[in-house]
Each structure stands twice: as structure tokens, then as C-alpha cells.
N, C-alpha and C. Protein backbone atom coordinates (compact mmCIF):
# COMPACT_ATOMS: atom_id res chain seq x y z
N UNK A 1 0.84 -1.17 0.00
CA UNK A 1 0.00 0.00 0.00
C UNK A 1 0.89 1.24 0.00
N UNK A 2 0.54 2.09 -1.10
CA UNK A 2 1.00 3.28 -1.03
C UNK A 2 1.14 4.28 0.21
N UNK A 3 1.70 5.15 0.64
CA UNK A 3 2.18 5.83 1.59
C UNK A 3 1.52 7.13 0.80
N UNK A 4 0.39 8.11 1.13
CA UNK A 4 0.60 9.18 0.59
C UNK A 4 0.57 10.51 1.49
N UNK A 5 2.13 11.22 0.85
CA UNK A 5 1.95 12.48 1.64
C UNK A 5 1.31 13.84 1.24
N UNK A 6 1.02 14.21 2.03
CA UNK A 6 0.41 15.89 1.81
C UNK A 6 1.25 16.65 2.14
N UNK A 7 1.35 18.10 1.61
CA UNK A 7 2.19 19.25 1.90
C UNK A 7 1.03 19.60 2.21
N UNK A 8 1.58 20.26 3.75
CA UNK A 8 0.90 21.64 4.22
C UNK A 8 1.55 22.97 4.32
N UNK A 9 1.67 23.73 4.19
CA UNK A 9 2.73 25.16 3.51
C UNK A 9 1.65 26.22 4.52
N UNK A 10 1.74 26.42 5.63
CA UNK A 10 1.20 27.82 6.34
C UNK A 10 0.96 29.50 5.39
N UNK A 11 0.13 29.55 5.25
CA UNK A 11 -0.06 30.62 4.55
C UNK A 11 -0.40 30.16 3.38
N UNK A 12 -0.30 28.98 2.56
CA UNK A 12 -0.44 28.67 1.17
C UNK A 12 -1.81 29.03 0.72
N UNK A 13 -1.90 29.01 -1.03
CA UNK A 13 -3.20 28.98 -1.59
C UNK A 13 -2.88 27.61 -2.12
N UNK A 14 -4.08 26.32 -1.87
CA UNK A 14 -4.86 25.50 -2.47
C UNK A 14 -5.81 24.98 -2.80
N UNK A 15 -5.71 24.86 -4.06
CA UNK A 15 -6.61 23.96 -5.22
C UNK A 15 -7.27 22.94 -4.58
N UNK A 16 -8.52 22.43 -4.04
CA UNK A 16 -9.37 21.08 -4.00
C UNK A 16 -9.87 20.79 -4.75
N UNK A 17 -10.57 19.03 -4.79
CA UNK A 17 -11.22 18.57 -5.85
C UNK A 17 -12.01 17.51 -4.35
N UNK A 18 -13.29 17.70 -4.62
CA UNK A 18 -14.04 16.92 -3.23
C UNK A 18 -15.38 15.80 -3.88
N UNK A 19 -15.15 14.77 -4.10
CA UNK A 19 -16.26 13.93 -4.79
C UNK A 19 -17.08 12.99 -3.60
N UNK A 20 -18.35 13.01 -4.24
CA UNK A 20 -19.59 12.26 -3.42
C UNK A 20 -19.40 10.76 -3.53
N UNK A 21 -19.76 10.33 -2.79
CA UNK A 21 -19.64 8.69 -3.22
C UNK A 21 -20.16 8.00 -4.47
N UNK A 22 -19.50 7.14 -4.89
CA UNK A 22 -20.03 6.87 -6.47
C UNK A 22 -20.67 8.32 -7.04
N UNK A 23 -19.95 9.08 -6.85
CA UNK A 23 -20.92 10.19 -7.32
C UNK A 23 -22.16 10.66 -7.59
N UNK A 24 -22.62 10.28 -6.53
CA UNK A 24 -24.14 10.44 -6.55
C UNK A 24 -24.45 11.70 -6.46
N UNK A 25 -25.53 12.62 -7.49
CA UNK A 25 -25.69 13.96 -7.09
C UNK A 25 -26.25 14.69 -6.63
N UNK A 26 -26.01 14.45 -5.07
CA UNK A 26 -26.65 15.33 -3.83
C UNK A 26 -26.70 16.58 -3.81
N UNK A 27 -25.81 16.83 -4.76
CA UNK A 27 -25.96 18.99 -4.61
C UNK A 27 -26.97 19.50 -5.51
N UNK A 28 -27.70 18.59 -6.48
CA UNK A 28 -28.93 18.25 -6.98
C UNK A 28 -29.74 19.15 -6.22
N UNK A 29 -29.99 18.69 -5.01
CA UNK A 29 -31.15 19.73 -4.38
C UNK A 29 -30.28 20.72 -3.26
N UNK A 30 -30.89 21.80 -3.72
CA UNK A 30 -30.41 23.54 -3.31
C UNK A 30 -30.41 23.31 -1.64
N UNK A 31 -31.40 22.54 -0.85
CA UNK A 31 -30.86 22.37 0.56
C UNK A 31 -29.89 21.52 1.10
N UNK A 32 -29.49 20.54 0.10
CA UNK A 32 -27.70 20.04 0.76
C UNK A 32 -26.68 20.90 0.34
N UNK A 33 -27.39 21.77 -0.63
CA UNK A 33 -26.24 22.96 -1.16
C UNK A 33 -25.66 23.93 0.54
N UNK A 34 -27.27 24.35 0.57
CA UNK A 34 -27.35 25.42 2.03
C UNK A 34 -26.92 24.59 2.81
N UNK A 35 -26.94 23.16 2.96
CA UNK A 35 -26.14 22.31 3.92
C UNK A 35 -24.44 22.59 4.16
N UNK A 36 -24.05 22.35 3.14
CA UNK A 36 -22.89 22.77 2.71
C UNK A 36 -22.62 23.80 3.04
N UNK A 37 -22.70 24.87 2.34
CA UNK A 37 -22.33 26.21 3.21
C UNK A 37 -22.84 26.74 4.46
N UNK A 38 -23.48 26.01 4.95
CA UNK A 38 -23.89 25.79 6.59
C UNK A 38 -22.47 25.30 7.36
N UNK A 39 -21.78 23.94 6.27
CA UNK A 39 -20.67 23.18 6.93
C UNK A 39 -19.69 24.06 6.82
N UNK A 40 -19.31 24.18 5.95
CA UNK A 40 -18.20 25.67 5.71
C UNK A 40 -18.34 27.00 6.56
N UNK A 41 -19.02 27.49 6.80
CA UNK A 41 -18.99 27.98 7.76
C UNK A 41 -18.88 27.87 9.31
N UNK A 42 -19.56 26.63 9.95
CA UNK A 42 -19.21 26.34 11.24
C UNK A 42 -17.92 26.05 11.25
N UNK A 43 -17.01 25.29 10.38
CA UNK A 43 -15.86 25.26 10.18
C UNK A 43 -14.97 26.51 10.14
N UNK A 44 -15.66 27.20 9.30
CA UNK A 44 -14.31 28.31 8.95
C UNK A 44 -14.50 29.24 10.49
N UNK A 45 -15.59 29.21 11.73
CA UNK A 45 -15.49 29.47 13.14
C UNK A 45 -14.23 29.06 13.99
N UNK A 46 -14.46 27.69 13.88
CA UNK A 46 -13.47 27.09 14.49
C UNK A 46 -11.93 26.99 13.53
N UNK A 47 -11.76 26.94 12.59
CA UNK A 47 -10.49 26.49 12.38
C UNK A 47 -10.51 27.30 10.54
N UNK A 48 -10.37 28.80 10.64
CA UNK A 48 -10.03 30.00 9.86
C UNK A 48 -9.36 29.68 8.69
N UNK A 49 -9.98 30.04 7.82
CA UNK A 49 -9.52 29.72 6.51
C UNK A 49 -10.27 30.46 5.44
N UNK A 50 -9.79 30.85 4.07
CA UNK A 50 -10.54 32.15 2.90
C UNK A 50 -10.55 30.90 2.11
N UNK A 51 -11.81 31.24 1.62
CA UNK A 51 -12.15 30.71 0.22
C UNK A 51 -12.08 31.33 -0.99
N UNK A 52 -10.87 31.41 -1.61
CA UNK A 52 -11.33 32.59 -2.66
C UNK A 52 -12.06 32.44 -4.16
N UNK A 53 -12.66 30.99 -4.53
CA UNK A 53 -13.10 30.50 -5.35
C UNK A 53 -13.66 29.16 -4.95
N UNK A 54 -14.55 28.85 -5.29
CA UNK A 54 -15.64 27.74 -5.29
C UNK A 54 -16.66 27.47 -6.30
N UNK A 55 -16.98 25.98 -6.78
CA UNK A 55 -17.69 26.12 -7.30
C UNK A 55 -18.44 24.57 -6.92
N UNK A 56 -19.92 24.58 -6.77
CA UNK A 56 -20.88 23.49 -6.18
C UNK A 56 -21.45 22.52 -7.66
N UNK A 57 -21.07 21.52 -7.69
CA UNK A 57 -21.57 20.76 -8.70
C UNK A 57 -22.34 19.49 -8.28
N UNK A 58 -23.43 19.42 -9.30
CA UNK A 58 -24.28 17.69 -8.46
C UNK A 58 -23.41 16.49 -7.77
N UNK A 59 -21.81 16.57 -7.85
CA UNK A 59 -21.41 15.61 -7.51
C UNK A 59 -19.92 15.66 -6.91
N UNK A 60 -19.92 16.94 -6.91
CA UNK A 60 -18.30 17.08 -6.53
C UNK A 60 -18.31 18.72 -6.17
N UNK A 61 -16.86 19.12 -6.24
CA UNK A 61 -16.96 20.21 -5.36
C UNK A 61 -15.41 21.01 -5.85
N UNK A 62 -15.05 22.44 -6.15
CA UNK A 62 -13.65 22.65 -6.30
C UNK A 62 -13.79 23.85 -5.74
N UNK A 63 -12.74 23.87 -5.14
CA UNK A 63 -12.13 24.81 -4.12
C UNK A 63 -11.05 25.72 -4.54
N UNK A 64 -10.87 26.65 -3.91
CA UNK A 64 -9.81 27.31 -3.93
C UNK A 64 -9.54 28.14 -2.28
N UNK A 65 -8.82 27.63 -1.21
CA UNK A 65 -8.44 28.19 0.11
C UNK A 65 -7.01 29.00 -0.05
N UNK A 66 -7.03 30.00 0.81
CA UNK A 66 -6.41 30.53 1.16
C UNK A 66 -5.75 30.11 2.56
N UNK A 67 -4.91 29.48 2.89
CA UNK A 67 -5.02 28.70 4.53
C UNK A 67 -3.99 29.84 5.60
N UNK A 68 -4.62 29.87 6.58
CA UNK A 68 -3.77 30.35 7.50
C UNK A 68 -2.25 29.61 8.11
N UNK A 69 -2.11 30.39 9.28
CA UNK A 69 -0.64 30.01 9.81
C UNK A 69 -0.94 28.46 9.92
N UNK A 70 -2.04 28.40 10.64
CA UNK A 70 -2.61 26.24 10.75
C UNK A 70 -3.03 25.94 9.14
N UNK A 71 -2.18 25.24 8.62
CA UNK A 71 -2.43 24.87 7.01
C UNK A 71 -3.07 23.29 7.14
N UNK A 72 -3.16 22.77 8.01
CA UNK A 72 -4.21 21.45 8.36
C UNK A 72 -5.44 21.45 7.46
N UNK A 73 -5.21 21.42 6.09
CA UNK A 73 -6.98 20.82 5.40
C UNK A 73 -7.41 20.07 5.20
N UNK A 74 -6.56 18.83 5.87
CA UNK A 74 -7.09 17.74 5.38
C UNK A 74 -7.92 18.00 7.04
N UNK A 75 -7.32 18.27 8.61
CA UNK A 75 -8.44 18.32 8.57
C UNK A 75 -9.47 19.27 8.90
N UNK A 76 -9.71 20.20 8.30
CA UNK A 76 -10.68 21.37 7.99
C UNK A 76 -11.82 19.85 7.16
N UNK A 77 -11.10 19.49 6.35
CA UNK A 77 -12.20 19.03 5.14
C UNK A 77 -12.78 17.66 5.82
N UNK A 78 -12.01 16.90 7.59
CA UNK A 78 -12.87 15.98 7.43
C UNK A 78 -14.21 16.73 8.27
N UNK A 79 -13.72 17.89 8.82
CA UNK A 79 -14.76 18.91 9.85
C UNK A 79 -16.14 18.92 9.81
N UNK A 80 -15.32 19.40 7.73
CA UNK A 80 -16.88 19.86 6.95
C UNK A 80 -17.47 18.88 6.50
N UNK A 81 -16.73 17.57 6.15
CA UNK A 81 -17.70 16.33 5.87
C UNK A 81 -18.22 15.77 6.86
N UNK A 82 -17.95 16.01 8.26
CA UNK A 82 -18.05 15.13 9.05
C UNK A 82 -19.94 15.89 9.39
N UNK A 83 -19.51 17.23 9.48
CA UNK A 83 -20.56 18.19 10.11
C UNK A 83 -21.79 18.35 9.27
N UNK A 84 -21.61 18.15 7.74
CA UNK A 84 -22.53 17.93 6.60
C UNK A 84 -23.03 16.76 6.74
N UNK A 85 -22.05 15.14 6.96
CA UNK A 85 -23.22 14.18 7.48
C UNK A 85 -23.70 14.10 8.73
N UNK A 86 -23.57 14.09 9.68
CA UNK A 86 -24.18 14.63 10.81
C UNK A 86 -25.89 15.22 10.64
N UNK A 87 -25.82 16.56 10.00
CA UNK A 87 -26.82 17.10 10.11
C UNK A 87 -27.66 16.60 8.92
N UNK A 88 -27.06 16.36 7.71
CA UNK A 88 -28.29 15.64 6.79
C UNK A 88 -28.63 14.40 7.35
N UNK A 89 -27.79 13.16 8.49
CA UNK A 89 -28.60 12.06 8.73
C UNK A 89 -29.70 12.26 10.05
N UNK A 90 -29.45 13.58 10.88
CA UNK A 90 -30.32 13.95 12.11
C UNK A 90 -31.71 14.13 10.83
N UNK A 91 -31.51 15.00 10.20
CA UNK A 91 -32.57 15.48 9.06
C UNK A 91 -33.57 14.92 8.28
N UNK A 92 -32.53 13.94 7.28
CA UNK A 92 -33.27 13.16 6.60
C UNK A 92 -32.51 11.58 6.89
N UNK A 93 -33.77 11.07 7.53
CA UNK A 93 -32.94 9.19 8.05
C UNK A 93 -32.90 8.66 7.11
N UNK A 94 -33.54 8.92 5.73
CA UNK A 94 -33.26 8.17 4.64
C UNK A 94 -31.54 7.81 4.46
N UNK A 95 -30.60 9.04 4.96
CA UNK A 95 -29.33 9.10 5.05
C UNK A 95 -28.84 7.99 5.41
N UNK A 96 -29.28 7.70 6.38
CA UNK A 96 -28.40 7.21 8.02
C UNK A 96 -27.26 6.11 7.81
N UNK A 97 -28.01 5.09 6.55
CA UNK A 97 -27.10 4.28 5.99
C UNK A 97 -25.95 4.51 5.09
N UNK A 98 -26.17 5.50 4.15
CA UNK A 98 -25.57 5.45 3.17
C UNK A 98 -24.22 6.56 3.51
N UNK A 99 -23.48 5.92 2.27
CA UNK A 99 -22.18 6.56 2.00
C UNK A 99 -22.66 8.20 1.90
N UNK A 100 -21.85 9.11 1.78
CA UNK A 100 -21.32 10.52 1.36
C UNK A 100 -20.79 11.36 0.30
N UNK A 101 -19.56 10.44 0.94
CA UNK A 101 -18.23 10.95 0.88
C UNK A 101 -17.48 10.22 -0.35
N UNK A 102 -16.66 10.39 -1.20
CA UNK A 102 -15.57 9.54 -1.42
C UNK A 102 -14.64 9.92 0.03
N UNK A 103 -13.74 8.79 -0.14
CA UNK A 103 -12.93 9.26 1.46
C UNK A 103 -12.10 9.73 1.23
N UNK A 104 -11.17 9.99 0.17
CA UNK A 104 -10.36 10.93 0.24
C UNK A 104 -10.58 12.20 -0.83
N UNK A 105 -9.93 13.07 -0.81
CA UNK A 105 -10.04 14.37 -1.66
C UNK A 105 -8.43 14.64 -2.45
N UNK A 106 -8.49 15.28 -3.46
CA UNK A 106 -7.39 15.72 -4.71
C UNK A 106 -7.13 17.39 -4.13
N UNK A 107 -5.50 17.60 -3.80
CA UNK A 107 -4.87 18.97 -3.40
C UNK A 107 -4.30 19.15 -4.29
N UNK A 108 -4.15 20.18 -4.47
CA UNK A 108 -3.00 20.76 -5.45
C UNK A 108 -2.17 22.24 -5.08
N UNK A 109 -1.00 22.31 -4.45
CA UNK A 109 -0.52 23.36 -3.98
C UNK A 109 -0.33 24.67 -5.12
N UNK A 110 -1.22 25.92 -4.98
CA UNK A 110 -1.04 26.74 -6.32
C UNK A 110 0.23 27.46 -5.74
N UNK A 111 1.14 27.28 -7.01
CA UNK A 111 2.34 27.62 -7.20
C UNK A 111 2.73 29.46 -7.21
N UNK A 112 2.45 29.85 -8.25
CA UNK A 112 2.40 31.40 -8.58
C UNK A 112 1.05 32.02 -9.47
N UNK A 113 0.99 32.96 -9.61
CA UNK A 113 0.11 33.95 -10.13
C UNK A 113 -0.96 33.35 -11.32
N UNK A 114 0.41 32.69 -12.43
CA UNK A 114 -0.57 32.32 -13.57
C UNK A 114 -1.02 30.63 -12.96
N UNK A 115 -0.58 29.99 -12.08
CA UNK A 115 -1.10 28.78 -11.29
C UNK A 115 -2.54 29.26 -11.10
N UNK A 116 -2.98 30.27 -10.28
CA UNK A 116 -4.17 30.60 -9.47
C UNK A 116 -4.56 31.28 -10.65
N UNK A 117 -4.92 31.46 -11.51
CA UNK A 117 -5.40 32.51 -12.85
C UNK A 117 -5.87 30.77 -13.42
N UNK A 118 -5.41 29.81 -14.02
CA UNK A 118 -5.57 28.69 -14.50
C UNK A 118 -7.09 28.15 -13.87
N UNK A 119 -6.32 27.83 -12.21
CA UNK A 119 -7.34 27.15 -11.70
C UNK A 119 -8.43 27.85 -11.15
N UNK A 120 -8.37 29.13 -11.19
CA UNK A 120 -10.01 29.79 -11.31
C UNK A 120 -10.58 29.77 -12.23
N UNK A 121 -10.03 29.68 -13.51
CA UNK A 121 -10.60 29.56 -14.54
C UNK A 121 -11.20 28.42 -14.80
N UNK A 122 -10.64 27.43 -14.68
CA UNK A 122 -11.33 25.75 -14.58
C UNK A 122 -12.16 25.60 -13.28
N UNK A 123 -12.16 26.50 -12.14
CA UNK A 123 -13.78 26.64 -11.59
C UNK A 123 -14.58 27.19 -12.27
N UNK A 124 -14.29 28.17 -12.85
CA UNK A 124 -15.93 29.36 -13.73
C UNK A 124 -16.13 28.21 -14.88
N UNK A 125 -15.17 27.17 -15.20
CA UNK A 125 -15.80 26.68 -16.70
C UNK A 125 -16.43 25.49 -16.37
N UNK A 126 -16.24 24.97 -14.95
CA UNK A 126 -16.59 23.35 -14.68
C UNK A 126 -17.52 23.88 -15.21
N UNK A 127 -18.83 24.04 -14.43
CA UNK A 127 -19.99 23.50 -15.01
C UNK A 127 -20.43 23.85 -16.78
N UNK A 128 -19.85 24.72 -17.31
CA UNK A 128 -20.02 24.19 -18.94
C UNK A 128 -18.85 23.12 -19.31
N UNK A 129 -17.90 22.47 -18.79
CA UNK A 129 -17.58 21.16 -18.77
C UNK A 129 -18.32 20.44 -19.19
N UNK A 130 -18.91 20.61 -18.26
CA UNK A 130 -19.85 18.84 -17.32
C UNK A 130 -21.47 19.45 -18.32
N UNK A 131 -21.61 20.56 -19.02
CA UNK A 131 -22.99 20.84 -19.69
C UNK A 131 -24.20 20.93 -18.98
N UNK A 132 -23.77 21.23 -17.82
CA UNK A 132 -24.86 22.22 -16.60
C UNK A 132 -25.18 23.10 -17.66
N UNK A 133 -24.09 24.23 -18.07
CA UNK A 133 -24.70 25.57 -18.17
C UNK A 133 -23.84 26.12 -19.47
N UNK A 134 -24.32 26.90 -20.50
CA UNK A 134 -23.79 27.25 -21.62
C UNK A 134 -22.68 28.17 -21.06
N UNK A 135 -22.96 28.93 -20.50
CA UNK A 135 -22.08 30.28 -20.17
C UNK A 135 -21.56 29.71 -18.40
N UNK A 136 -20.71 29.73 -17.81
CA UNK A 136 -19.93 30.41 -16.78
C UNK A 136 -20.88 31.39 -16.05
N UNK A 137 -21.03 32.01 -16.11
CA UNK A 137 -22.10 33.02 -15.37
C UNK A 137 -23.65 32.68 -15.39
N UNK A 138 -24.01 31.91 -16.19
CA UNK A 138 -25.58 31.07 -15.66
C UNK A 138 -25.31 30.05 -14.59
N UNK A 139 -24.06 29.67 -14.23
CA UNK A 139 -24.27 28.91 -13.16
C UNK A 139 -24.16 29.76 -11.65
N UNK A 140 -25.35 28.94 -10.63
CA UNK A 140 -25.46 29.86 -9.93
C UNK A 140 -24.13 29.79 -8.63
């Protein structure tokens, strides 16, 4: 079994990539969305961190943080998964059984200027990627 490490860099900006189990698409409905940024926020209370790009897709999720002096996201991110299932299985018990999460998540440390110019750009275009939305700006 592979050994895998993470860089954590205090102060860094990084790139996420966050997928649902078998990709199922729960962000489908607008209240696991508000779930979500319900989780992100009780999180970013306790353990401070900027988001300076995001974008919510039926099945996955990309990020862009800004991390403080504590560069710990892996675990910021199990916080917010942990705190998102939590409250959707109190909510809806249909939950209670099922998966989430994939269990792990994709980092990518942004390097310099045209690094973070790239990967904002491949947030505004996911969803005309994936053929959500013609334009970048129809997605909400």
C-alpha cells in the first residue's frame, strides 16, 4: 500500500477537488447545497480559513483556500464532511445508511500567479464542462 503524503505550507493557496460517493448527485437539491455552506462555515469558526473561489456541482466540489498560519486541510475538510453528514442524517434518516463521501479528496498546492489565474478559470468553466450551463455566469 502506497504511503501518501500531503504538503501543508502555512499561509499557502490551495486547489481542491471533493467527490460524493459513487458520485451520486446530492448537490442536486439547493438544501444540501445550504447544507454545505452551513458546513463551511461552522468550520471556517473554528479552524479559519478564505475561500477565494468555489464552485458546487451535483457531484463534486472545487475549491480554492487561502489557509492560515494552521495549514491542516485535510483536517478542515474531514470537519466539513463530518458536520454535513451529521446534520443531513439527524434530518433526513433516509441518510443514516448510506455513503457521502468519497474518502479521500485531490490537493494541489497553487504555485504562482498564472497557477491561481488557470485554476479559477477551470472553476468558472466546470460546469459548462460537465454541460450544466452554456455560459460560466448562468451557473449559480
Amino acid at each position: 500500500m502506497s504511503r501518501y503524503k500531503r504538503i501543508y505550507i502555512p499561509g499557502a493557496t490551495y486547489f481542491f477537488t471533493v467527490v460524493t460517493y459513487n458520485r451520486i448527485p446530492l448537490f442536486s437539491a439547493p438544501r444540501h447545497v445550504a447544507l454545505l455552506r452551513e458546513s463551511f462555515h461552522y468550520v471556517m469558526q473554528k479552524r479559519p480559513f478564505c475561500v477565494q473561489a468555489a464552485v458546487v456541482l451535483p457531484d463534486h466540489i472545487h475549491c480554492i483556500w487561502n489557509m492560515s498560519n494552521n495549514a491542516d486541510y485535510s483536517l478542515r475538510w474531514q470537519m466539513i464532511k463530518t458536520h454535513f453528514c451529521r446534520t443531513l442524517r439527524n434530518n433526513q434518516p433516509a441518510w443514516k445508511q448510506k455513503a457521502i463521501w468519497q474518502p479521500r479528496f485531490w490537493e494541489h498546492v497553487i504555485r504562482h500567479e498564472q497557477d491561481l489565474h488557470c485554476h479559477m478559470d477551470y472553476i468558472h468553466y466546470n460546469p459548462v464542462k460537465h454541460g450544466l450551463v452554456s455560459r460560466p455566469i448562468d451557473w449559480e
